[in-house]
PDB file of N, CA and C in Angstrom:
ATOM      1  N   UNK A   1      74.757 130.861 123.132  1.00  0.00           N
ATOM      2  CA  UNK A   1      75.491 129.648 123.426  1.00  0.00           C
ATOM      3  C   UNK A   1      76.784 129.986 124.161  1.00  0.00           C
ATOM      4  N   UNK A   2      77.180 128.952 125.080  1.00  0.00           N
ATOM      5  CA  UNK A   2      78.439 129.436 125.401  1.00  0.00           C
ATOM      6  C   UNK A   2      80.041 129.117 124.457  1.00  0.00           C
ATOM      7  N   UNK A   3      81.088 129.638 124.965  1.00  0.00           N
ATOM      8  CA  UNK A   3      82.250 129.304 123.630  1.00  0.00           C
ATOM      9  C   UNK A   3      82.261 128.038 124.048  1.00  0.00           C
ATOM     10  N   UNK A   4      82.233 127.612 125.189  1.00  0.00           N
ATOM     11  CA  UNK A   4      82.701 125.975 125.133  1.00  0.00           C
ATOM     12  C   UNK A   4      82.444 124.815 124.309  1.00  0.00           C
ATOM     13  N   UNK A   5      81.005 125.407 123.876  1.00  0.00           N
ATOM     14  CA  UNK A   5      79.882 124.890 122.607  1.00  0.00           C
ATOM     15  C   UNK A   5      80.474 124.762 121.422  1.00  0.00           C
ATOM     16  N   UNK A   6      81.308 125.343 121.195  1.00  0.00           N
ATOM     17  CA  UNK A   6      81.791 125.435 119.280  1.00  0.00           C
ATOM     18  C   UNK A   6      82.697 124.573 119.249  1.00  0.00           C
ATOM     19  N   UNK A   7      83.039 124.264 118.196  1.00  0.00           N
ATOM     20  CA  UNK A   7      83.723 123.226 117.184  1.00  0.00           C
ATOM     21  C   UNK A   7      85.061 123.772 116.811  1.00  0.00           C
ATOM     22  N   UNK A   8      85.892 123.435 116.624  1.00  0.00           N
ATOM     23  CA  UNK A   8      87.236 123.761 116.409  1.00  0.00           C
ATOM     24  C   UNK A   8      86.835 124.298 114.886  1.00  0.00           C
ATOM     25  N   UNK A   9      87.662 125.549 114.499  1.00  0.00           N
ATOM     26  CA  UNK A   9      87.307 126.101 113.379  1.00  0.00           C
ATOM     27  C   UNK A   9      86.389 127.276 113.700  1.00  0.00           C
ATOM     28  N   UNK A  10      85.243 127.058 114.563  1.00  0.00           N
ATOM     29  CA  UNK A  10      84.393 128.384 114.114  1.00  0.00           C
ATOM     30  C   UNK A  10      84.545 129.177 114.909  1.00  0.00           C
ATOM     31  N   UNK A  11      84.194 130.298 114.048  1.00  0.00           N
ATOM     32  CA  UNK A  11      84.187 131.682 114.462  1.00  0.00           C
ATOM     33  C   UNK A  11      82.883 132.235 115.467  1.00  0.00           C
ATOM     34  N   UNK A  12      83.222 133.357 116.067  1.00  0.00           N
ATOM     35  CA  UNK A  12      81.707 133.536 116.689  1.00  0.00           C
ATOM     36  C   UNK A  12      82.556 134.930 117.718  1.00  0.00           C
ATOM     37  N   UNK A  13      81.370 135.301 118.060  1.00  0.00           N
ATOM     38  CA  UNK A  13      81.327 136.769 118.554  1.00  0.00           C
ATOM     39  C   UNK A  13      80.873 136.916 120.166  1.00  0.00           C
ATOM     40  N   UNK A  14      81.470 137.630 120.918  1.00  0.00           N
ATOM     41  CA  UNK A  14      81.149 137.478 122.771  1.00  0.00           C
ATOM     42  C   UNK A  14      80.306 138.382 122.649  1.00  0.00           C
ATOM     43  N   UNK A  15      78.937 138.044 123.321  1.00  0.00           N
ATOM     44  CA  UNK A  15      77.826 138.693 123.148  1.00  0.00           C
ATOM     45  C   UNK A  15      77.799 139.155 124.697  1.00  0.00           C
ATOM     46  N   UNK A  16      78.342 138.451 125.779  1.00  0.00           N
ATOM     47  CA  UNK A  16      78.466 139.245 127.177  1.00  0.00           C
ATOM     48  C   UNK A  16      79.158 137.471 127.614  1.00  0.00           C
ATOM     49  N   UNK A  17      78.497 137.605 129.201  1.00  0.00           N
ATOM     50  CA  UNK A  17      78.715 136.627 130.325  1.00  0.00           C
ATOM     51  C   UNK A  17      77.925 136.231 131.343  1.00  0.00           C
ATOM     52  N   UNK A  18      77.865 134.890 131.534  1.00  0.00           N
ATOM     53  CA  UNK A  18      76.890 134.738 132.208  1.00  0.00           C
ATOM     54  C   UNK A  18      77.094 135.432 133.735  1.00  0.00           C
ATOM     55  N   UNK A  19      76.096 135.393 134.157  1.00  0.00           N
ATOM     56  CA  UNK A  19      75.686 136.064 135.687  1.00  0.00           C
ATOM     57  C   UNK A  19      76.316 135.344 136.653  1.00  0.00           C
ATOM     58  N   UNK A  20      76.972 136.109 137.628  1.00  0.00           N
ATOM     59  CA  UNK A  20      77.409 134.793 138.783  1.00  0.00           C
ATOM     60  C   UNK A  20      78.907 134.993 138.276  1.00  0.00           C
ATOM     61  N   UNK A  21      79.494 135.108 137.363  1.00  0.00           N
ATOM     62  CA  UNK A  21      80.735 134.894 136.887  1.00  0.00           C
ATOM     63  C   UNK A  21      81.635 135.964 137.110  1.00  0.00           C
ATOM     64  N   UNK A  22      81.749 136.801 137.909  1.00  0.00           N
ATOM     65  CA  UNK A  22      82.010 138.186 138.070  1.00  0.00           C
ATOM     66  C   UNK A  22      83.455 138.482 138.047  1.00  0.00           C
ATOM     67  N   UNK A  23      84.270 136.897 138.682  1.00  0.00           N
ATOM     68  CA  UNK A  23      85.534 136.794 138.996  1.00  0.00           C
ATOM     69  C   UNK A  23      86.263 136.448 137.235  1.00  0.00           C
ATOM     70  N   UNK A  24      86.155 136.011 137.024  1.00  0.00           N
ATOM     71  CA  UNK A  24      85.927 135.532 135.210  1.00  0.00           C
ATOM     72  C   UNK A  24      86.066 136.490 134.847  1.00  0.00           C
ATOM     73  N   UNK A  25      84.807 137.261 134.539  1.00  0.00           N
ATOM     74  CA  UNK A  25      84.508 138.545 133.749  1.00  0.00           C
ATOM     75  C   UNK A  25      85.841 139.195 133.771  1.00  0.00           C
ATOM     76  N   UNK A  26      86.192 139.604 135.289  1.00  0.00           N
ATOM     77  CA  UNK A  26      86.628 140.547 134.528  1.00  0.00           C
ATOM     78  C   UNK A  26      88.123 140.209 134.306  1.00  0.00           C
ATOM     79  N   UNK A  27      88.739 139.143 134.509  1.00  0.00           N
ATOM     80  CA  UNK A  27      89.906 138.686 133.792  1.00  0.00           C
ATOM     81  C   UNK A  27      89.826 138.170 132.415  1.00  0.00           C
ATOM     82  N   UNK A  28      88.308 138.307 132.186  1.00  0.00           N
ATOM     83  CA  UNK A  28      88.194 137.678 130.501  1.00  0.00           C
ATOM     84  C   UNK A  28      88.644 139.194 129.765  1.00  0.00           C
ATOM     85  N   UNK A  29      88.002 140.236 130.343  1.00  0.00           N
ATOM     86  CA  UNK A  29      87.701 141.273 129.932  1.00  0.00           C
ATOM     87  C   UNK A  29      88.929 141.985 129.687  1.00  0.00           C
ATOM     88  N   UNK A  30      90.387 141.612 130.769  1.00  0.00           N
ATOM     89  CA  UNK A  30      91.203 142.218 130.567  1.00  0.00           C
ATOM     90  C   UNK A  30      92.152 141.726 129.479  1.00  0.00           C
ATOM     91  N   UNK A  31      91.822 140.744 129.176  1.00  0.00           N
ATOM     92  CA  UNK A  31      92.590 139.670 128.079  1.00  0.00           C
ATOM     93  C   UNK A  31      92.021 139.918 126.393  1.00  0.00           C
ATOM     94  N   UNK A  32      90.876 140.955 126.722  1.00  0.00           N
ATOM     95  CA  UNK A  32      90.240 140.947 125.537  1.00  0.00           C
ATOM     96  C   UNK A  32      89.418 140.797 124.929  1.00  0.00           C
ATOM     97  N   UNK A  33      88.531 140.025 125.751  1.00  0.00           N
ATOM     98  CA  UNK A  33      87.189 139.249 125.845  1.00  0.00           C
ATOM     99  C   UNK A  33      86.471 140.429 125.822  1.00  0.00           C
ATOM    100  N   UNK A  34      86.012 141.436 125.115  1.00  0.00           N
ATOM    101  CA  UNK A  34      84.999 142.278 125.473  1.00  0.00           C
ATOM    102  C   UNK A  34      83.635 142.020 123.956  1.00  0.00           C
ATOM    103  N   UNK A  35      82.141 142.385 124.722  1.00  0.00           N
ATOM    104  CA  UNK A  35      81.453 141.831 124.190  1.00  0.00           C
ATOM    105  C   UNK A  35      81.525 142.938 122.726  1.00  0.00           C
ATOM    106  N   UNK A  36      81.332 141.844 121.348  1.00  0.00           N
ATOM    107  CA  UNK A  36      81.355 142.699 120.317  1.00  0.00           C
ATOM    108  C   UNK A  36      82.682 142.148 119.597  1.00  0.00           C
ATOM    109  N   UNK A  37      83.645 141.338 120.385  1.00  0.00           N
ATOM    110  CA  UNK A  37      85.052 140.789 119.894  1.00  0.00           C
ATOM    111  C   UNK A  37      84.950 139.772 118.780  1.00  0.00           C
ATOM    112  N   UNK A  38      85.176 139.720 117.807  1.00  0.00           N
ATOM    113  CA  UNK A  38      85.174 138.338 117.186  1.00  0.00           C
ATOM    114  C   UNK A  38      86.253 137.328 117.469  1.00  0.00           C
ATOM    115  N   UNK A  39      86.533 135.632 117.350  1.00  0.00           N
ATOM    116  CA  UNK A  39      87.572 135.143 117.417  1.00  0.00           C
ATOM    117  C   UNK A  39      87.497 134.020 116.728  1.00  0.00           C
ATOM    118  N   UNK A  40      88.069 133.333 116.769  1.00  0.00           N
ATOM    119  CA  UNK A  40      87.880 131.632 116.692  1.00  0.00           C
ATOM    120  C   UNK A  40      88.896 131.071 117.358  1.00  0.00           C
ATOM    121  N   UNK A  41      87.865 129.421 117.206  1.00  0.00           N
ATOM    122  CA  UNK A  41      88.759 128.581 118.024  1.00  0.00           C
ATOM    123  C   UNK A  41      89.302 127.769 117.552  1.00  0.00           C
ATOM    124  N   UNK A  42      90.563 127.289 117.995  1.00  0.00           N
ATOM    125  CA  UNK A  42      91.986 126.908 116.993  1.00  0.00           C
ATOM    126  C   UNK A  42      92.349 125.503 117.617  1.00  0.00           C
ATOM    127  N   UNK A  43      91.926 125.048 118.664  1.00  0.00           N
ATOM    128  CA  UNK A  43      92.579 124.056 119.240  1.00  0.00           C
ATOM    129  C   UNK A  43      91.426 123.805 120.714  1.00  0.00           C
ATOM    130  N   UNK A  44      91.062 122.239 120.878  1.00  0.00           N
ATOM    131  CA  UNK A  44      90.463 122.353 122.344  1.00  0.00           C
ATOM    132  C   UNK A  44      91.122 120.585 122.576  1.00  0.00           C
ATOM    133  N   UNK A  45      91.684 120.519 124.060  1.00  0.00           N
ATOM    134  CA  UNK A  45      92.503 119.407 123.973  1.00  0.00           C
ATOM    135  C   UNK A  45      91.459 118.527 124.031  1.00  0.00           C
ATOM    136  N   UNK A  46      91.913 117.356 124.471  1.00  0.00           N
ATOM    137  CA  UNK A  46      90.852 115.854 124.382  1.00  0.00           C
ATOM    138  C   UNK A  46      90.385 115.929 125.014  1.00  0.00           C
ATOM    139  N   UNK A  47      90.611 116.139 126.699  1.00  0.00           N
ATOM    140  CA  UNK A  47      89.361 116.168 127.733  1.00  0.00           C
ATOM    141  C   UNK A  47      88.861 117.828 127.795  1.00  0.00           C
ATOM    142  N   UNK A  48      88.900 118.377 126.776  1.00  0.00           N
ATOM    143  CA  UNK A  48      88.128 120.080 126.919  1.00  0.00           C
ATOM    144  C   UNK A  48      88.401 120.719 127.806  1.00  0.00           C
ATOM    145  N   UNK A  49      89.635 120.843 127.987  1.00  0.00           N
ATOM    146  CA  UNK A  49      90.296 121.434 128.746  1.00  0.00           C
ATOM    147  C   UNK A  49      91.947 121.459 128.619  1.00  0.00           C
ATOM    148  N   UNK A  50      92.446 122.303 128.166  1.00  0.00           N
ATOM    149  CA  UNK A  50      91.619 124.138 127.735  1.00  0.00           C
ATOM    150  C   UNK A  50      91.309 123.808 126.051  1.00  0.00           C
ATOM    151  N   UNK A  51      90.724 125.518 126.293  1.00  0.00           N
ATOM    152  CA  UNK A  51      90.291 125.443 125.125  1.00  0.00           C
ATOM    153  C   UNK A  51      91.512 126.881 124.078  1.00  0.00           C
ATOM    154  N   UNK A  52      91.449 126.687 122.696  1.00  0.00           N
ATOM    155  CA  UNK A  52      92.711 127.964 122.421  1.00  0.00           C
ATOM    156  C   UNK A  52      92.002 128.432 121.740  1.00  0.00           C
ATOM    157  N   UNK A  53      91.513 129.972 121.611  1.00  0.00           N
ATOM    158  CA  UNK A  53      91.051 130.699 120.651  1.00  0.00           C
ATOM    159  C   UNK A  53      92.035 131.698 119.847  1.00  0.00           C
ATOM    160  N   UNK A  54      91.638 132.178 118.899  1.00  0.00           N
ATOM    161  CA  UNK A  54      92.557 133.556 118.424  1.00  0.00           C
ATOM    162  C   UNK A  54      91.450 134.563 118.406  1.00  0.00           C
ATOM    163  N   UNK A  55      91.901 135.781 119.483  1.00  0.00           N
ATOM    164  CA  UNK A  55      91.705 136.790 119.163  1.00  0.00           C
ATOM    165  C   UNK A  55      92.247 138.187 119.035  1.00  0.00           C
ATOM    166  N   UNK A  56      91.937 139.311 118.811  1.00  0.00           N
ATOM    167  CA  UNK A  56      92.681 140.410 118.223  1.00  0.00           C
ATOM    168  C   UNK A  56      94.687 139.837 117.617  1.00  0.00           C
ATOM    169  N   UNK A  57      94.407 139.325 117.102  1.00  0.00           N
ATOM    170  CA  UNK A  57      95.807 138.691 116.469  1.00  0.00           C
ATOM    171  C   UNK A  57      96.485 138.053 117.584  1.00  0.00           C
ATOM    172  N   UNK A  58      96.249 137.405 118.640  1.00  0.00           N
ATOM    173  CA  UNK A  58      97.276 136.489 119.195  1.00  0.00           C
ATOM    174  C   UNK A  58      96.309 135.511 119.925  1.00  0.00           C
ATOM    175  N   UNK A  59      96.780 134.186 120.716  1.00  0.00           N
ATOM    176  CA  UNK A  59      96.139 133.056 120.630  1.00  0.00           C
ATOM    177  C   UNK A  59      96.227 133.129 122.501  1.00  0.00           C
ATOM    178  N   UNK A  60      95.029 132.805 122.635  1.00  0.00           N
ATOM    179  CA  UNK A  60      94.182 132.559 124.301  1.00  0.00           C
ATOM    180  C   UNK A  60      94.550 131.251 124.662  1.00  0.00           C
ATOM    181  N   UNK A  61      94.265 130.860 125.148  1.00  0.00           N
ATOM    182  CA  UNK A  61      94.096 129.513 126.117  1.00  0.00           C
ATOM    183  C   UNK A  61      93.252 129.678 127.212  1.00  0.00           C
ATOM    184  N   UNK A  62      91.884 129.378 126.997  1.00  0.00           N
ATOM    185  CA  UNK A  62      91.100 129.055 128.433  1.00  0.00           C
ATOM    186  C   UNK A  62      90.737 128.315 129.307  1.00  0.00           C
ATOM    187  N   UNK A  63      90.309 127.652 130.347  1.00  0.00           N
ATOM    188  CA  UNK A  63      90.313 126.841 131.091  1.00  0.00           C
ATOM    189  C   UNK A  63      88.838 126.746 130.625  1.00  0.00           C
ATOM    190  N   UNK A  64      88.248 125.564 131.001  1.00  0.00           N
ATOM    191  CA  UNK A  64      86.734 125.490 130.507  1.00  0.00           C
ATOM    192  C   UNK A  64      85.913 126.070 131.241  1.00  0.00           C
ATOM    193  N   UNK A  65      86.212 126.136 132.669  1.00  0.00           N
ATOM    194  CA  UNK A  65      84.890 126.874 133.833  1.00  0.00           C
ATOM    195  C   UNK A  65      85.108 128.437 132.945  1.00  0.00           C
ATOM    196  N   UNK A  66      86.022 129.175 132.602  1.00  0.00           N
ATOM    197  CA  UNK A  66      86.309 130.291 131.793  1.00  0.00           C
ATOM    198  C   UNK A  66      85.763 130.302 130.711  1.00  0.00           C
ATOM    199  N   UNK A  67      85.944 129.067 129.863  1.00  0.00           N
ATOM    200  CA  UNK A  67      85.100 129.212 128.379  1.00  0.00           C
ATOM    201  C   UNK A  67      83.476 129.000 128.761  1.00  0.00           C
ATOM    202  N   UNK A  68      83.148 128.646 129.669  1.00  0.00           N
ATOM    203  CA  UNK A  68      81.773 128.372 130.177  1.00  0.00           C
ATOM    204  C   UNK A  68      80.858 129.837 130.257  1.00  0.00           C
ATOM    205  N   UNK A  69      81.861 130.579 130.978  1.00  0.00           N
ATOM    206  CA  UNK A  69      81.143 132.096 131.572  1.00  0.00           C
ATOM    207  C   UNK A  69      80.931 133.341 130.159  1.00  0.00           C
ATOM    208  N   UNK A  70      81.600 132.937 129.058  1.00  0.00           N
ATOM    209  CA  UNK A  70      81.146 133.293 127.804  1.00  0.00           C
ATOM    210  C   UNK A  70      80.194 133.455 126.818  1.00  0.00           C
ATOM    211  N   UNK A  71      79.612 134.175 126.488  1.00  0.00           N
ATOM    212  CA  UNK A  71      78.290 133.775 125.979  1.00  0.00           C
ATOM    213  C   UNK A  71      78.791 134.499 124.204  1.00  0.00           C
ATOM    214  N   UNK A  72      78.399 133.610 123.149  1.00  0.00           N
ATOM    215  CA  UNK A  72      78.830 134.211 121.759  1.00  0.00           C
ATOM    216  C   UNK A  72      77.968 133.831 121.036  1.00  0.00           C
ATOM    217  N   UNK A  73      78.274 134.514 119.799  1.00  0.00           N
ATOM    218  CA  UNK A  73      76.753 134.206 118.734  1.00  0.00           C
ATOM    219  C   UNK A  73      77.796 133.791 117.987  1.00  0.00           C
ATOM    220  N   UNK A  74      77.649 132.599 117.339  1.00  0.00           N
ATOM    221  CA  UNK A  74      78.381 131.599 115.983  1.00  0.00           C
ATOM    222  C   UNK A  74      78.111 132.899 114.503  1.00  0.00           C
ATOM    223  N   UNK A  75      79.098 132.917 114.258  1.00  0.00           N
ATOM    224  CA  UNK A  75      79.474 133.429 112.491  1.00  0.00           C
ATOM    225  C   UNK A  75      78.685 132.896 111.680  1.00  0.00           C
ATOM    226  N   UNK A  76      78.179 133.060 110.703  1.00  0.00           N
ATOM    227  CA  UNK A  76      78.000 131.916 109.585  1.00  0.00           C
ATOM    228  C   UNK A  76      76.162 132.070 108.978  1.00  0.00           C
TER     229      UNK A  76
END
């Protein structure tokens, strides 16, 4: 699924990125985004955009075409 998919509250894990996304990647990647990361998501505004996750102890903010190119497996 992609992160854009989850629910405020859950947790879930970056399993990679979709294809095509190359420009993404690798600014996800430098922020932390690497596959195997756990996080959750803490906040997504009203029109889903952005979205705020926490990961490795401090809090993201993504744009949705960004939370789109994510691919994670839900916790639980």
């Amino acid at each position: 699924m992609k992160l854009s998919e989850l629910s405020v509250g859950d947790a879930a894990e970056v399993i990679g990125f979709d294809s095509g996304s190359d420009g993404y990647r690798a600014r996800l990647l430098t922020m932390g985004l690497t596959p195997g990361t756990c996080f959750t998501l803490k906040r997504l505004a009203p029109l889903g955009d952005p979205v705020e996750i926490e990961v490795r102890g401090f809090s993201l903010s993504l744009r949705k075409t960004e939370a789109d190119a994510v691919r994670v497996r839900r916790d639980g």
